[in-house]
N, C-alpha and C. Protein backbone atom coordinates (compact mmCIF):
# COMPACT_ATOMS: atom_id res chain seq x y z
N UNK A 1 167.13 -235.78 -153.11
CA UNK A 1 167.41 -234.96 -154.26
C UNK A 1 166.65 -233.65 -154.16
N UNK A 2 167.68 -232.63 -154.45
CA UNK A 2 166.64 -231.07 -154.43
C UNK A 2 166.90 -230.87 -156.05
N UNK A 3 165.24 -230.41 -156.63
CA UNK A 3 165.23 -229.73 -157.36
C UNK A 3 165.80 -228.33 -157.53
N UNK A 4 166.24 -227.87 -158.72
CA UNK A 4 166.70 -226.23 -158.47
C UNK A 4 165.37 -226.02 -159.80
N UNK A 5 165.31 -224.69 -159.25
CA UNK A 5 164.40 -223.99 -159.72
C UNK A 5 164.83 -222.53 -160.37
N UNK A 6 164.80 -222.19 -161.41
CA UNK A 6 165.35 -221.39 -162.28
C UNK A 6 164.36 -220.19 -161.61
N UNK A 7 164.57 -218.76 -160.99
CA UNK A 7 163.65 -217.84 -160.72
C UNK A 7 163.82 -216.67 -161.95
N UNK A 8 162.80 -215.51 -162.07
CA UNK A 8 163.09 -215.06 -163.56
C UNK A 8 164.24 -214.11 -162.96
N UNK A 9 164.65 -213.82 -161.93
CA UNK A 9 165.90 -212.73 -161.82
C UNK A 9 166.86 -213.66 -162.41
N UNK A 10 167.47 -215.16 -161.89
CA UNK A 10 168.55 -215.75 -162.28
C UNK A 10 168.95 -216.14 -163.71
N UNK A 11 167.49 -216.08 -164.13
CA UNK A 11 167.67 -215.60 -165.97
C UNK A 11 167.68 -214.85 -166.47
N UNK A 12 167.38 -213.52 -165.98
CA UNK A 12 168.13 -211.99 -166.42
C UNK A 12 169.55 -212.26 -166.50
N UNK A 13 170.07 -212.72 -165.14
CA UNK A 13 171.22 -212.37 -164.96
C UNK A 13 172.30 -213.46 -166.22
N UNK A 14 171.40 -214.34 -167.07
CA UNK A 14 172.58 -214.87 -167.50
C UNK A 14 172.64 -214.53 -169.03
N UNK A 15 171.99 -213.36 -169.64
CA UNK A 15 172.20 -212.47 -170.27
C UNK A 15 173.65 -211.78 -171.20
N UNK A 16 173.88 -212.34 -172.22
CA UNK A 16 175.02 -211.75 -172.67
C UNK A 16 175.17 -210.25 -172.39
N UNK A 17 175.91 -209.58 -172.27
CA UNK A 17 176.79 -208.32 -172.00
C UNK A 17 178.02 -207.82 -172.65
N UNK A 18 177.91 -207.01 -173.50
CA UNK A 18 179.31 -206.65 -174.00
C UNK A 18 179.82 -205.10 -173.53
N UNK A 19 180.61 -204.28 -173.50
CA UNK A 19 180.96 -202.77 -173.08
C UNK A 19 181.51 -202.59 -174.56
N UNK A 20 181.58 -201.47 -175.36
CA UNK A 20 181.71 -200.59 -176.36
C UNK A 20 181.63 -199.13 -176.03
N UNK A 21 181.58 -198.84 -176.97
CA UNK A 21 181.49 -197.26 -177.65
C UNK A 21 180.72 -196.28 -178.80
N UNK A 22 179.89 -195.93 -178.53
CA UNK A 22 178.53 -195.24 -178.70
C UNK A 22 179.79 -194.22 -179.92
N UNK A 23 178.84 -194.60 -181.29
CA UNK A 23 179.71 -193.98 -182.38
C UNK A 23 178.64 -193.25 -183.14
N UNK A 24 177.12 -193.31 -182.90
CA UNK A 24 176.13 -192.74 -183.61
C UNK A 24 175.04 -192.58 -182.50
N UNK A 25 174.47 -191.63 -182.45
CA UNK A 25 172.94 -190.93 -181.60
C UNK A 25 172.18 -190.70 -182.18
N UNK A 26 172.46 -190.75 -183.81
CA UNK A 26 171.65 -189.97 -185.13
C UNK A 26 170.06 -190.24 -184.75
N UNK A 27 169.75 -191.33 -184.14
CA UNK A 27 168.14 -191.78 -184.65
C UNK A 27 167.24 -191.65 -183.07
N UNK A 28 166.28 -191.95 -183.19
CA UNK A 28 165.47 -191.76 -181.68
C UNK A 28 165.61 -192.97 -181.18
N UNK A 29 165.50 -193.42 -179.68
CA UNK A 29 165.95 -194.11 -178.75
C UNK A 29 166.53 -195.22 -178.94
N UNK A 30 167.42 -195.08 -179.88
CA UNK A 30 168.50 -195.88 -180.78
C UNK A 30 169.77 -195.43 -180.61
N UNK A 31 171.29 -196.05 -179.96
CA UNK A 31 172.50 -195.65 -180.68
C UNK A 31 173.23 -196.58 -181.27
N UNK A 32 174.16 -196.40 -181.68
CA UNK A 32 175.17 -197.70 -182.24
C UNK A 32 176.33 -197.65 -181.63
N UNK A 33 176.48 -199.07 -181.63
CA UNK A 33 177.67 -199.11 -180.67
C UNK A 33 178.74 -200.10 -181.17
N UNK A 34 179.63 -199.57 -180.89
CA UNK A 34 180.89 -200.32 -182.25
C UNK A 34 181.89 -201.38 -180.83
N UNK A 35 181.48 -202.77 -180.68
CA UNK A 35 182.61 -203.41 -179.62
C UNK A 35 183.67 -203.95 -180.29
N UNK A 36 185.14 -203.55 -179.39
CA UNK A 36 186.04 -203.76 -180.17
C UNK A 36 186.93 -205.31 -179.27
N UNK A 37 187.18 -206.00 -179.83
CA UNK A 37 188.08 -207.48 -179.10
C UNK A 37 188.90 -207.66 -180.17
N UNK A 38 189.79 -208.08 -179.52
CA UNK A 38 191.28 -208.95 -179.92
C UNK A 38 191.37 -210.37 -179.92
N UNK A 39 191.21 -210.87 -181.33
CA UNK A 39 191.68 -212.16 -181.49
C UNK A 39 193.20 -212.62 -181.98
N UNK A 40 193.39 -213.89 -181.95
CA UNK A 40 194.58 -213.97 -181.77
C UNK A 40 194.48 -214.94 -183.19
N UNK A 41 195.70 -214.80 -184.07
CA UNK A 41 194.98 -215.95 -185.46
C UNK A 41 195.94 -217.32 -185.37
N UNK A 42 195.43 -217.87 -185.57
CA UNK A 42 195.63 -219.34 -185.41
C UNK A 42 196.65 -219.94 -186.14
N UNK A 43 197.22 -219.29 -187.37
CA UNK A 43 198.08 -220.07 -188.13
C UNK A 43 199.16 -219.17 -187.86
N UNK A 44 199.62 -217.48 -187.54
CA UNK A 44 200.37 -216.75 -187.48
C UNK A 44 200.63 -216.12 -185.90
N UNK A 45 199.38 -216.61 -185.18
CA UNK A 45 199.61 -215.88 -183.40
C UNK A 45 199.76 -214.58 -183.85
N UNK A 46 199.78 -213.76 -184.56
CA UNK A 46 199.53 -212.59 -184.57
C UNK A 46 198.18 -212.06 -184.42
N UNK A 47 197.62 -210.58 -183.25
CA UNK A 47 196.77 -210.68 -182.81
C UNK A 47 196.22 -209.32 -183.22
N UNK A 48 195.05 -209.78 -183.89
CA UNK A 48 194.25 -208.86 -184.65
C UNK A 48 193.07 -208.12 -184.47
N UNK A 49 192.61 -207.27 -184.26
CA UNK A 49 191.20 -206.07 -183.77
C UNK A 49 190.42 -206.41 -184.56
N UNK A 50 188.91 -206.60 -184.24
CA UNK A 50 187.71 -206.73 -184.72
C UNK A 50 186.86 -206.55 -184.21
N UNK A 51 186.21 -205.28 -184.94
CA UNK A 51 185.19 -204.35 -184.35
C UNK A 51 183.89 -204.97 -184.99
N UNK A 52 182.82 -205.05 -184.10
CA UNK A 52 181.22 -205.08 -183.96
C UNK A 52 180.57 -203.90 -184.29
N UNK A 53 179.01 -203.69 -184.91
CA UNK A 53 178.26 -202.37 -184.51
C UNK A 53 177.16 -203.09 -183.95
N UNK A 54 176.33 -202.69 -182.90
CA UNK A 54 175.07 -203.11 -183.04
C UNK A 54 174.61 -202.35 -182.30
N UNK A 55 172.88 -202.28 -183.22
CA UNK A 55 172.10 -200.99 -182.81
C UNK A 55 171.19 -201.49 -181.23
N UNK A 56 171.48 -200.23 -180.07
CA UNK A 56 171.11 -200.55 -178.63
C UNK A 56 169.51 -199.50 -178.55
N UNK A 57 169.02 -200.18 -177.67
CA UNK A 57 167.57 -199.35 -177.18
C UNK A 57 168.34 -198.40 -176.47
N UNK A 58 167.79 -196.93 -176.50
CA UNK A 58 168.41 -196.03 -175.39
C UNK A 58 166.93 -194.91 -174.93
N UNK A 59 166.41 -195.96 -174.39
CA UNK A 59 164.96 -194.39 -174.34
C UNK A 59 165.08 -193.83 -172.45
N UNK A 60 166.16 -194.29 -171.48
CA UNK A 60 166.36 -193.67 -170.26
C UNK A 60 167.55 -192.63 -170.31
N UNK A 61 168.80 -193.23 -170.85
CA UNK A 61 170.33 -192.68 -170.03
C UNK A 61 170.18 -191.42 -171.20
N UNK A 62 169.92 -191.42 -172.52
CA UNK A 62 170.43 -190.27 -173.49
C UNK A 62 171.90 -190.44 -173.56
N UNK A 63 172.53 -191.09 -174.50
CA UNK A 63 174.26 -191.87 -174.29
C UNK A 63 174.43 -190.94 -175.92
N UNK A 64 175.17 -190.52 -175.45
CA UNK A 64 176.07 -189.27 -176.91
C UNK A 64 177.33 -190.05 -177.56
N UNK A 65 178.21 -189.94 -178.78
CA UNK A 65 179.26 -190.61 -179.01
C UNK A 65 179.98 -189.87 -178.52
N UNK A 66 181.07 -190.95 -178.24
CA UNK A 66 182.17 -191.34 -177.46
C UNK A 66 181.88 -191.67 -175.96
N UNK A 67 180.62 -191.72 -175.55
CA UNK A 67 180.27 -192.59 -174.11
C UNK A 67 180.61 -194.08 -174.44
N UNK A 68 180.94 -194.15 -173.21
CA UNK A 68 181.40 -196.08 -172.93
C UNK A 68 180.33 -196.49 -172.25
N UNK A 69 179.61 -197.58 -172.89
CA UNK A 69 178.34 -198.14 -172.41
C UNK A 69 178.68 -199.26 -172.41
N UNK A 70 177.68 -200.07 -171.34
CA UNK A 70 177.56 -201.77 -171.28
C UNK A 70 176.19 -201.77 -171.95
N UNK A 71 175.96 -202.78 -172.74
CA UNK A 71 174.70 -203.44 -173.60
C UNK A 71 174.58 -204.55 -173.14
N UNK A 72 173.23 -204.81 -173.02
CA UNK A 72 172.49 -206.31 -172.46
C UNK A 72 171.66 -207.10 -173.82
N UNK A 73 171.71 -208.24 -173.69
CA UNK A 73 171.37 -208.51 -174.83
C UNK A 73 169.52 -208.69 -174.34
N UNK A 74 168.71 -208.43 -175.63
CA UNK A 74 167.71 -208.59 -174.75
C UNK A 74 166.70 -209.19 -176.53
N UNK A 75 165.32 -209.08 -175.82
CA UNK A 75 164.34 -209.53 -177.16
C UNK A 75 164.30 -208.61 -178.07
N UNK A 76 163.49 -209.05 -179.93
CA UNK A 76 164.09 -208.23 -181.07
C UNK A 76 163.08 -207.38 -180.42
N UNK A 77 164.12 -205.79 -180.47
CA UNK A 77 162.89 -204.91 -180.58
C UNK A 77 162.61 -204.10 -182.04
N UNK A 78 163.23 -204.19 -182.70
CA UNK A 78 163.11 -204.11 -183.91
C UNK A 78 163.71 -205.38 -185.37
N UNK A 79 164.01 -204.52 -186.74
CA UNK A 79 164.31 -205.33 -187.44
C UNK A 79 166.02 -206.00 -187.15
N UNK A 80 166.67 -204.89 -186.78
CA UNK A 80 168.14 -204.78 -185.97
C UNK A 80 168.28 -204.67 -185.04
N UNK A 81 167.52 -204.14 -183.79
CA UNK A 81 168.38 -203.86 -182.33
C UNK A 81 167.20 -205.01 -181.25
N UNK A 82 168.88 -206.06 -181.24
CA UNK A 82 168.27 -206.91 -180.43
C UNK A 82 169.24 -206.55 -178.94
N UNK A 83 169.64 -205.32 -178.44
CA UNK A 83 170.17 -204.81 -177.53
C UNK A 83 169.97 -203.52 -176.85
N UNK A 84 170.20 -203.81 -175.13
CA UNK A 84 170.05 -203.00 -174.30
C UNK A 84 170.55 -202.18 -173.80
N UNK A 85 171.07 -200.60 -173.68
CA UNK A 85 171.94 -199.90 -172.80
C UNK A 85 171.30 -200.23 -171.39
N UNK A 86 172.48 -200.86 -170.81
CA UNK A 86 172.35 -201.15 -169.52
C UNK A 86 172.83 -199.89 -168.75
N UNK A 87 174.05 -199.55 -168.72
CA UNK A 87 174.74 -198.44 -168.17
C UNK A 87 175.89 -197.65 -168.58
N UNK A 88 175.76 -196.42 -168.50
CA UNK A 88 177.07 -195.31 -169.05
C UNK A 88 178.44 -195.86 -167.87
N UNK A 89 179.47 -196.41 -168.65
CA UNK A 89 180.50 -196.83 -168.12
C UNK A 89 181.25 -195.39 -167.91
N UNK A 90 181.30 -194.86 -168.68
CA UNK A 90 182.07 -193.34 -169.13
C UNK A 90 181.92 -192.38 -169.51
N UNK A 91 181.34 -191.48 -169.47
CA UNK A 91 181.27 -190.15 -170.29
C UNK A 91 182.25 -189.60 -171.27
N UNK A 92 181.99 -189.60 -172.31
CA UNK A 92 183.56 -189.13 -173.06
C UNK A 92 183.15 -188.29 -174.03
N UNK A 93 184.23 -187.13 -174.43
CA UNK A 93 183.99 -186.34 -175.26
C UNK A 93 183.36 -187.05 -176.84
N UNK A 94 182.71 -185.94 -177.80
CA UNK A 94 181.94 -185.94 -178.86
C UNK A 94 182.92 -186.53 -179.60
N UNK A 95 182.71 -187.16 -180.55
CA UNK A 95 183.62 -187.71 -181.76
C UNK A 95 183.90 -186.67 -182.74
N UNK A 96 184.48 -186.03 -182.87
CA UNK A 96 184.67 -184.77 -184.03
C UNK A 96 184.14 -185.07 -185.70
N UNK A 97 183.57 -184.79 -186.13
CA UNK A 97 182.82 -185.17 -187.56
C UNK A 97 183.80 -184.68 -188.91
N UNK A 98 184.49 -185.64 -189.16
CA UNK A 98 185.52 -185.55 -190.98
C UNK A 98 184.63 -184.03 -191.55
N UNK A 99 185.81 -183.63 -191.86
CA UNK A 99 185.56 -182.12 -192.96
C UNK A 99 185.99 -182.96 -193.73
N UNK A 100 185.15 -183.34 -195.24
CA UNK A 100 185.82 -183.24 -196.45
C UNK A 100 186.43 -181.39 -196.92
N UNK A 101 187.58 -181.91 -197.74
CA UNK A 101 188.29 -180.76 -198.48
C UNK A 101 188.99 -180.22 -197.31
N UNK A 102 189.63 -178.96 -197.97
CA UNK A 102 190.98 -178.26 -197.24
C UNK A 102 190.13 -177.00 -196.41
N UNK A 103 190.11 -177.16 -195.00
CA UNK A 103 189.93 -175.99 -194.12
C UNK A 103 190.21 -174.69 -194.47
N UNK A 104 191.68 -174.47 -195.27
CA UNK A 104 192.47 -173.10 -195.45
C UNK A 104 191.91 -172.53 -196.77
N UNK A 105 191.47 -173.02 -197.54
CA UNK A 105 191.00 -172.79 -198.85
C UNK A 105 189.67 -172.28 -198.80
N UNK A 106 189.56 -170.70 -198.77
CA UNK A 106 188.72 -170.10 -198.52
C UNK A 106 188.62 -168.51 -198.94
């Protein structure tokens, strides 16, 4: 009989991971990241979007909204962000910010 032996890389690696989309930069080495999946509902099979936010550590890459990031799940580092930017999947343009009221009215 061989023992297996758990080494600490092979427990990094089994680490939840999700990819999203960086929708806030507002705060310091903090962004939020909104993941979006498709479930399918059970009594109708009609298949429905449900979006996540959760706040990621970002103190290396500097990830702006609308970047596509992978998050690692990692220990609390605060009261909310129990997650890691692992890597910029994408670079993507700024999210444009809602004007309340009428542009032309001036």
């Amino acid at each position: 009989m061989s023992a297996t032996v758990e080494t600490p890389k092979a427990a990094a690696t089994r680490r939840n991971r999700k990819v999203g989309t960086v929708v806030s930069a507002k705060m310091q080495k903090t962004v939020v990241v909104e993941v979006t999946r498709f479930v399918r509902n059970d009594r109708y099979g009609r298949i429905q979007k449900r979006s996540e936010k959760f706040l990621a550590d970002d103190r290396v890459l500097g990830c702006k909204p609308g970047d596509v990031v992978e998050i690692e799940e990692t220990r609390p580092l605060s009261a909310r962000k129990r997650w890691r930017v692992k890597a910029i999947v994408t670079k993507g343009r700024a999210i444009a910010p809602e004007i309340s009221g009428d542009a032309s009215a001036s």
